[in-house]
N, C-alpha and C. Protein backbone atom coordinates (compact mmCIF):
# COMPACT_ATOMS: atom_id res chain seq x y z
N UNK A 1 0.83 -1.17 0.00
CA UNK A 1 0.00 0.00 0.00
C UNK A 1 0.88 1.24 0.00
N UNK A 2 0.59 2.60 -0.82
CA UNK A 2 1.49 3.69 -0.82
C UNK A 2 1.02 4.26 0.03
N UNK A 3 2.06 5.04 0.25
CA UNK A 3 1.70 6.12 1.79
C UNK A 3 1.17 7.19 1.03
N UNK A 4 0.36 7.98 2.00
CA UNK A 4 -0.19 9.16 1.29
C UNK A 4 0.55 10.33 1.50
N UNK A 5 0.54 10.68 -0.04
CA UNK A 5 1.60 12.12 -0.62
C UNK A 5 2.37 11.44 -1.82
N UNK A 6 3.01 10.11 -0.93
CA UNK A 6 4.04 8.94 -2.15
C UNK A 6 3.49 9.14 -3.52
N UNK A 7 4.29 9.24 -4.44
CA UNK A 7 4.20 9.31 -5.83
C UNK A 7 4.57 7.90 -6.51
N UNK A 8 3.52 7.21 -7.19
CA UNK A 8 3.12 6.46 -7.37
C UNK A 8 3.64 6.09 -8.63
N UNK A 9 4.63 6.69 -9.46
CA UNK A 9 5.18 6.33 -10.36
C UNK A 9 7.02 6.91 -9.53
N UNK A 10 7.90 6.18 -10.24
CA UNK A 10 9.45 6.60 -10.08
C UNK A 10 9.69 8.07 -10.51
N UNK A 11 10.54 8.63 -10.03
CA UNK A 11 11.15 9.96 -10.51
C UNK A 11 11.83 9.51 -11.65
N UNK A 12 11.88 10.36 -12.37
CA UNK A 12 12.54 10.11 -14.16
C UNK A 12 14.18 10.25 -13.55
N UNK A 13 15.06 9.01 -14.15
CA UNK A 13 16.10 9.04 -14.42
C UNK A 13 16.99 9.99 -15.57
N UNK A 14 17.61 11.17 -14.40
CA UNK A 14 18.29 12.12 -14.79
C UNK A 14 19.90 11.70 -15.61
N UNK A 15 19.70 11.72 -16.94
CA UNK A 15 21.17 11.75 -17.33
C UNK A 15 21.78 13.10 -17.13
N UNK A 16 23.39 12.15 -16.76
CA UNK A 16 24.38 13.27 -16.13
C UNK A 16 24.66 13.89 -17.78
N UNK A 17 24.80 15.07 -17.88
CA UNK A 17 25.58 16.10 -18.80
C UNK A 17 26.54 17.00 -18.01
N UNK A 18 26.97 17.37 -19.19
CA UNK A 18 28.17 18.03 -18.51
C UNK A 18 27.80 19.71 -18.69
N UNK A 19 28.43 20.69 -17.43
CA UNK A 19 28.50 21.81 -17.28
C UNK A 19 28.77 23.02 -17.90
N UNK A 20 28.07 23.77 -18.48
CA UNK A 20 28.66 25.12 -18.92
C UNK A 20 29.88 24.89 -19.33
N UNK A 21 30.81 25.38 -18.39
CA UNK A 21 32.20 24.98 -18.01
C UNK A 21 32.80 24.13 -18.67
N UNK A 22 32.68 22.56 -18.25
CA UNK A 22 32.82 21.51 -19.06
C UNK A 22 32.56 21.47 -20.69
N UNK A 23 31.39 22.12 -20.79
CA UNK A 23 31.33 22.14 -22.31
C UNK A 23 31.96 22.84 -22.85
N UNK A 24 32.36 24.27 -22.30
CA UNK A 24 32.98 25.36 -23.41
C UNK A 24 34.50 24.70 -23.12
N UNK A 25 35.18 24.06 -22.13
CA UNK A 25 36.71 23.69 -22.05
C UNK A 25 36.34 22.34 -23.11
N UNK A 26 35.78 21.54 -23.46
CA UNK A 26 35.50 20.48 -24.22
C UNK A 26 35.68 21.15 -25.74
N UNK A 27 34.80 22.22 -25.94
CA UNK A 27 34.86 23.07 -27.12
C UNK A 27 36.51 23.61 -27.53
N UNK A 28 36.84 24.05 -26.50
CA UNK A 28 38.11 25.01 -26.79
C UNK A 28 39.31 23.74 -26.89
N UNK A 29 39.06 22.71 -26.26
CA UNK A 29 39.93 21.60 -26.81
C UNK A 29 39.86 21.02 -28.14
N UNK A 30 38.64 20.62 -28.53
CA UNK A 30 38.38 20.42 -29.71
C UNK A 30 39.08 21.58 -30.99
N UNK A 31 38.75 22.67 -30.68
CA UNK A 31 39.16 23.72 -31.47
C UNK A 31 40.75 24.21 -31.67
N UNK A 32 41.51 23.70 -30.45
CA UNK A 32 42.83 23.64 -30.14
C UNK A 32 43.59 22.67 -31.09
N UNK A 33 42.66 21.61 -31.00
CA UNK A 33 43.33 20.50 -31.87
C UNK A 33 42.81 20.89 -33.13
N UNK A 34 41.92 21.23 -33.90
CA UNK A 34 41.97 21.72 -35.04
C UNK A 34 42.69 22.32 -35.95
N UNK A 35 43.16 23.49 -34.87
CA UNK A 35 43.71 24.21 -35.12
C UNK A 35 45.53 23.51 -35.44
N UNK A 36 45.75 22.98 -34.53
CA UNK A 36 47.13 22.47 -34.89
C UNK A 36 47.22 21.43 -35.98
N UNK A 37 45.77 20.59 -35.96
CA UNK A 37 45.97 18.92 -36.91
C UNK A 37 45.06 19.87 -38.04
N UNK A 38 44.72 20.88 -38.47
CA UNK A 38 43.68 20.95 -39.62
C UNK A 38 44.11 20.53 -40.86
N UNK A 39 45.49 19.72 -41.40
CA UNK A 39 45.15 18.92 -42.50
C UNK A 39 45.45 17.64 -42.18
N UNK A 40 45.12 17.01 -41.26
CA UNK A 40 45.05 15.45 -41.02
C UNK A 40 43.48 15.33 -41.12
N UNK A 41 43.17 13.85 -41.20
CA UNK A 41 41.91 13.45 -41.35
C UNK A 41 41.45 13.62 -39.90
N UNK A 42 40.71 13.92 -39.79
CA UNK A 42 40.21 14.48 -38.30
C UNK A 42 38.25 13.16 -38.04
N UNK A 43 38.73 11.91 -37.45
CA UNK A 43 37.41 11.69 -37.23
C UNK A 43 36.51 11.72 -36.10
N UNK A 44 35.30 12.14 -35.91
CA UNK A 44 34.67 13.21 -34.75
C UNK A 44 35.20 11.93 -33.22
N UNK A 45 35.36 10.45 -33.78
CA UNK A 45 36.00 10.23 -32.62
C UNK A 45 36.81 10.74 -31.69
N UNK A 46 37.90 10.78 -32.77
CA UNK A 46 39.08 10.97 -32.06
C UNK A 46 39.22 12.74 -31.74
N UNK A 47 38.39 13.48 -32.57
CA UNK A 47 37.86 14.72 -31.80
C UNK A 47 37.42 14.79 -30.51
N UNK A 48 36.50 13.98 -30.26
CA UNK A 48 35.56 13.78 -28.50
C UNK A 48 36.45 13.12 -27.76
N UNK A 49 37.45 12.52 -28.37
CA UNK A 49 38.49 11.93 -27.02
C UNK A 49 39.24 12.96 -26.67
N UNK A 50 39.62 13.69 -27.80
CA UNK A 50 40.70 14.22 -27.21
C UNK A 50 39.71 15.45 -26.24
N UNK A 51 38.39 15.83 -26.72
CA UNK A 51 37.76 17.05 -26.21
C UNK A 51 37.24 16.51 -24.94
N UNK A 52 37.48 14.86 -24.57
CA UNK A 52 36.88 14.78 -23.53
C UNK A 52 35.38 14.36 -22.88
N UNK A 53 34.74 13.60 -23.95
CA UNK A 53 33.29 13.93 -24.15
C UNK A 53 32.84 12.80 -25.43
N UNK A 54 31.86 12.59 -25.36
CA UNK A 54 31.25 12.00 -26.69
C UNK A 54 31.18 12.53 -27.64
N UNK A 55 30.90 12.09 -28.82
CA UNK A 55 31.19 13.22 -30.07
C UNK A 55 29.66 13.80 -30.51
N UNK A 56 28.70 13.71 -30.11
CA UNK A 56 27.30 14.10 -29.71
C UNK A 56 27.74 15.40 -28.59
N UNK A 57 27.72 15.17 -27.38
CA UNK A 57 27.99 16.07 -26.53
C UNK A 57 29.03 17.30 -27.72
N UNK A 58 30.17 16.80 -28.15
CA UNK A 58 31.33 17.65 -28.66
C UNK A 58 30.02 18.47 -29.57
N UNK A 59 30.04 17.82 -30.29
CA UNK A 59 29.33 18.77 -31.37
C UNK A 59 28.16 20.16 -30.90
N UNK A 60 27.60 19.20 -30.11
CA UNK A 60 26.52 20.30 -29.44
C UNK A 60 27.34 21.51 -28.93
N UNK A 61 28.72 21.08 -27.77
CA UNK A 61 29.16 22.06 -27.34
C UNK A 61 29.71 22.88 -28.37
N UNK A 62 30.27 22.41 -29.19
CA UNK A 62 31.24 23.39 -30.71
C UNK A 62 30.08 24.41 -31.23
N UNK A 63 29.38 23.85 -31.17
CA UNK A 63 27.84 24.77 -32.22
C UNK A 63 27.56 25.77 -31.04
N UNK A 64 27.66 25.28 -29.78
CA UNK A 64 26.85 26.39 -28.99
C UNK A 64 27.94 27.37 -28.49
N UNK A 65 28.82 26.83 -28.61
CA UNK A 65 30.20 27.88 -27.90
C UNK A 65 30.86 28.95 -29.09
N UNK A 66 31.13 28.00 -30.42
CA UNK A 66 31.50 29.15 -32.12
C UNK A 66 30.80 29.33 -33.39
N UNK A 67 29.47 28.56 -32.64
CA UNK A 67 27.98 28.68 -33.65
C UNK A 67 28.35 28.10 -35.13
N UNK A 68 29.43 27.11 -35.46
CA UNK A 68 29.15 26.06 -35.87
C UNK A 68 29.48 24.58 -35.92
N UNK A 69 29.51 24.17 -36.74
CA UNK A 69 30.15 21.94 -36.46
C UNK A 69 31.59 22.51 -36.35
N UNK A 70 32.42 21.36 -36.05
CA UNK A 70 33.64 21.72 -35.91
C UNK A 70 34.35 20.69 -37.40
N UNK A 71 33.73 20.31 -38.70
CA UNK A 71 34.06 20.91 -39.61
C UNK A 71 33.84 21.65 -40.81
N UNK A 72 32.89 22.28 -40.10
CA UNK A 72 32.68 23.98 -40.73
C UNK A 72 33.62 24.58 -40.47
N UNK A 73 34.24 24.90 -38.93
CA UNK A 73 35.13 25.31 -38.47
C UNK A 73 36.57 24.93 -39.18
N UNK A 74 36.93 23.72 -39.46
CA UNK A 74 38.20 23.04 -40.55
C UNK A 74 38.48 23.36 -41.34
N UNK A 75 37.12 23.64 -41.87
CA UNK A 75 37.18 23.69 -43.77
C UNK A 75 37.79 24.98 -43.92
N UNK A 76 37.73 26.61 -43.32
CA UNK A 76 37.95 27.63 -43.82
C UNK A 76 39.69 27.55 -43.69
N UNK A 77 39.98 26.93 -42.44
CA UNK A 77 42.14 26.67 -42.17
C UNK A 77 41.97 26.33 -43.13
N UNK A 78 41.80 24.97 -43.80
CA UNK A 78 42.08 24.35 -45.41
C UNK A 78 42.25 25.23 -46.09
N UNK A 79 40.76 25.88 -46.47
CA UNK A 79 40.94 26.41 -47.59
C UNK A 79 42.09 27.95 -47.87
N UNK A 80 42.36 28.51 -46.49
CA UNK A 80 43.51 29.48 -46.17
C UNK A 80 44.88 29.07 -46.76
N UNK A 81 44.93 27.37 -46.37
CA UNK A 81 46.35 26.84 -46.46
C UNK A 81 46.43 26.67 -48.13
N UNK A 82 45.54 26.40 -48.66
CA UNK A 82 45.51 25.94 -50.01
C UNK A 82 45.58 27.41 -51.10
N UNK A 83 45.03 28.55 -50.07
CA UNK A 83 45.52 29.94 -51.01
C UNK A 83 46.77 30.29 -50.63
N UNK A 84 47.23 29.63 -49.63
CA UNK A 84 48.85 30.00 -49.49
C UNK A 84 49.61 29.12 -50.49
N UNK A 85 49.18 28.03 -50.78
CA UNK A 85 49.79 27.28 -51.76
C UNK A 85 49.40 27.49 -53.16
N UNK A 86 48.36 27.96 -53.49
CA UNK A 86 48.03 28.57 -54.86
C UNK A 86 49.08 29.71 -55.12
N UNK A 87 49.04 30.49 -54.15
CA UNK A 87 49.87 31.85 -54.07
C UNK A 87 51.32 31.36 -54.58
N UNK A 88 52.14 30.04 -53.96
CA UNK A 88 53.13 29.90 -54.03
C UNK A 88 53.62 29.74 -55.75
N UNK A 89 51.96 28.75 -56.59
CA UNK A 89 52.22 28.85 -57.49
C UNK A 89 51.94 27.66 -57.53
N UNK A 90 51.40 26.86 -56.97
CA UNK A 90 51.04 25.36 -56.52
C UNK A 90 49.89 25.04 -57.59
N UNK A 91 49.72 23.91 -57.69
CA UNK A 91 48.39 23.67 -59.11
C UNK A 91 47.42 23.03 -58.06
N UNK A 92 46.24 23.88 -59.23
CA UNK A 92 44.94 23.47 -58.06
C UNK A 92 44.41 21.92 -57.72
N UNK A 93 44.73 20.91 -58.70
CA UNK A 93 44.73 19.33 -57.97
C UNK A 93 45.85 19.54 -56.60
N UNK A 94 46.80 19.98 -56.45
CA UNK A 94 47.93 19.80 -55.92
C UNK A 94 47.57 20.53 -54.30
N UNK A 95 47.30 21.75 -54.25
CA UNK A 95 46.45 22.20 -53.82
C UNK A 95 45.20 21.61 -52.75
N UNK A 96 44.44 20.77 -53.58
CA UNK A 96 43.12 19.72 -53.17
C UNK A 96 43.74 18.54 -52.18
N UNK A 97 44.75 18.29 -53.10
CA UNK A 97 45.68 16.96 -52.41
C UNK A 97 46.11 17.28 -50.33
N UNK A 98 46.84 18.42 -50.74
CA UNK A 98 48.01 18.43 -49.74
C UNK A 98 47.22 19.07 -48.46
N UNK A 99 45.75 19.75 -49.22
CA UNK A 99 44.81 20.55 -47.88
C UNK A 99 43.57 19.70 -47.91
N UNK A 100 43.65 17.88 -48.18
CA UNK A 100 42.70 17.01 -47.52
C UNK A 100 41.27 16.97 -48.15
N UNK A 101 41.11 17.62 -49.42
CA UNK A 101 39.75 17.57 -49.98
C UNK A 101 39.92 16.65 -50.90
N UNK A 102 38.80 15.99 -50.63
CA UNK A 102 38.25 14.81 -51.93
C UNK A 102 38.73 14.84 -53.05
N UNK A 103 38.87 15.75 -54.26
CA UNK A 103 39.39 15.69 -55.13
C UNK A 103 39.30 17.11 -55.59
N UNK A 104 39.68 17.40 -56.28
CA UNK A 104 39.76 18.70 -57.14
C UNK A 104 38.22 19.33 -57.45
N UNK A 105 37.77 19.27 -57.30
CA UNK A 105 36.42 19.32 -57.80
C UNK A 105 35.36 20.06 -56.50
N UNK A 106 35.78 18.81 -55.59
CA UNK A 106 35.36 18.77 -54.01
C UNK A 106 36.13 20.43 -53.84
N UNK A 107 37.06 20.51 -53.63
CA UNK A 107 38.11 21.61 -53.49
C UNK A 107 37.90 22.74 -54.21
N UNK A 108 37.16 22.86 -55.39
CA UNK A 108 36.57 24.03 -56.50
C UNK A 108 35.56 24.62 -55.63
N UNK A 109 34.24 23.24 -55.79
CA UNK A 109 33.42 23.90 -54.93
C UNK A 109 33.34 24.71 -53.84
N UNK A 110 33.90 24.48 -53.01
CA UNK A 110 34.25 24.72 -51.22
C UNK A 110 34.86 26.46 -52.03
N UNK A 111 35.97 26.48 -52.40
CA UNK A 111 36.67 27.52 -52.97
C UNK A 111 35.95 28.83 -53.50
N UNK A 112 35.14 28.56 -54.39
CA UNK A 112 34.40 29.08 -55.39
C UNK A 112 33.06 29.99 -54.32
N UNK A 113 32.49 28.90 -53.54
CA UNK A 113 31.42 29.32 -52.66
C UNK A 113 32.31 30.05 -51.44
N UNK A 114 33.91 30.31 -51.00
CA UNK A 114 33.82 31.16 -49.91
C UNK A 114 34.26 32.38 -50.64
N UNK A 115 35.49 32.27 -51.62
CA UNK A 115 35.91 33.60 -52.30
C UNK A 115 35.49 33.79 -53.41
N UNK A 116 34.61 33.25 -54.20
CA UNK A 116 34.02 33.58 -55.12
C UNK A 116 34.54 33.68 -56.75
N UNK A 117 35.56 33.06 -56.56
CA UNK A 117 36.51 32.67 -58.01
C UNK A 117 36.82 31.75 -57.49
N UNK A 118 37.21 30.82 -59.06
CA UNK A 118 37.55 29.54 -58.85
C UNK A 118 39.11 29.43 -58.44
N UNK A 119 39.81 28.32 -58.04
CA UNK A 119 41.14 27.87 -57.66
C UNK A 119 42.05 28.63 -58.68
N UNK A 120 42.07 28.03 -59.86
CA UNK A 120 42.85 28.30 -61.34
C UNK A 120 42.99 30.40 -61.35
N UNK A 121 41.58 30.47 -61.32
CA UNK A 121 41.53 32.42 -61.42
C UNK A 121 42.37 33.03 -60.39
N UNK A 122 42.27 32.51 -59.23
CA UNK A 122 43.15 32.79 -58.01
C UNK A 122 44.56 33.17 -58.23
N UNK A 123 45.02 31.80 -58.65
CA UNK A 123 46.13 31.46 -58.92
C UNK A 123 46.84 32.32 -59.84
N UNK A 124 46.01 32.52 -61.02
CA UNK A 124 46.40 33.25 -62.25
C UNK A 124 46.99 34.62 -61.57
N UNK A 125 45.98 35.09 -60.71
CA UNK A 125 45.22 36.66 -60.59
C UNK A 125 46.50 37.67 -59.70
């Protein structure tokens, strides 16, 4: 028999998350390592280990701490490193290769949509 007041169903099992705190130092780790590995293959595993966290948790914290994924965040180092190498005089497959994009093509696109000329015009220009 329940006692009266007793709640007659269980209290909902609270999953632990992690803190403010915890999340934005999770974030700024993640972003740390980006920043140093941004042309290695980066997979969100081995992102959340090193950030400390699941790669669910990571992501949420990356979006809520620099408002976006953390490789949204990747892609623009790439594509920086790859106008330093265009600049040098580097060819745009070559370019695609050495800053981790799919192929030349993959690497146009991305290119084209942040500065608004293609790889080759860059290069020329």
């Amino acid at each position: 028999m329940a006692r009266r007041g007793a709640s007659r169903t269980a209290s909902p099992v609270r999953a632990r998350t992690p803190t403010d705190r915890a999340r934005r130092q999770a974030a700024h780790r993640a972003r740390d390592l980006l920043d140093e590995t941004f042309l290695e293959p980066m997979t969100a595993e081995r992102l959340a280990a090193a950030a400390g966290c699941s790669r669910f948790a990571l992501y949420r914290a990356f979006r809520a701490e620099f408002g976006l994924a953390p490789s949204d965040y990747q892609r623009p180092l790439r594509l920086r490193h790859a106008r330093t190498l265009l600049r040098s005089d580097a060819a745009p497959a070559d370019a695609a290769t050495a800053t981790g994009f799919a192929d030349q093509a993959h690497f146009s696109r991305w290119f084209q949509r942040v500065y608004g000329i293609t790889p080759g015009t860059f290069r020329r220009a």
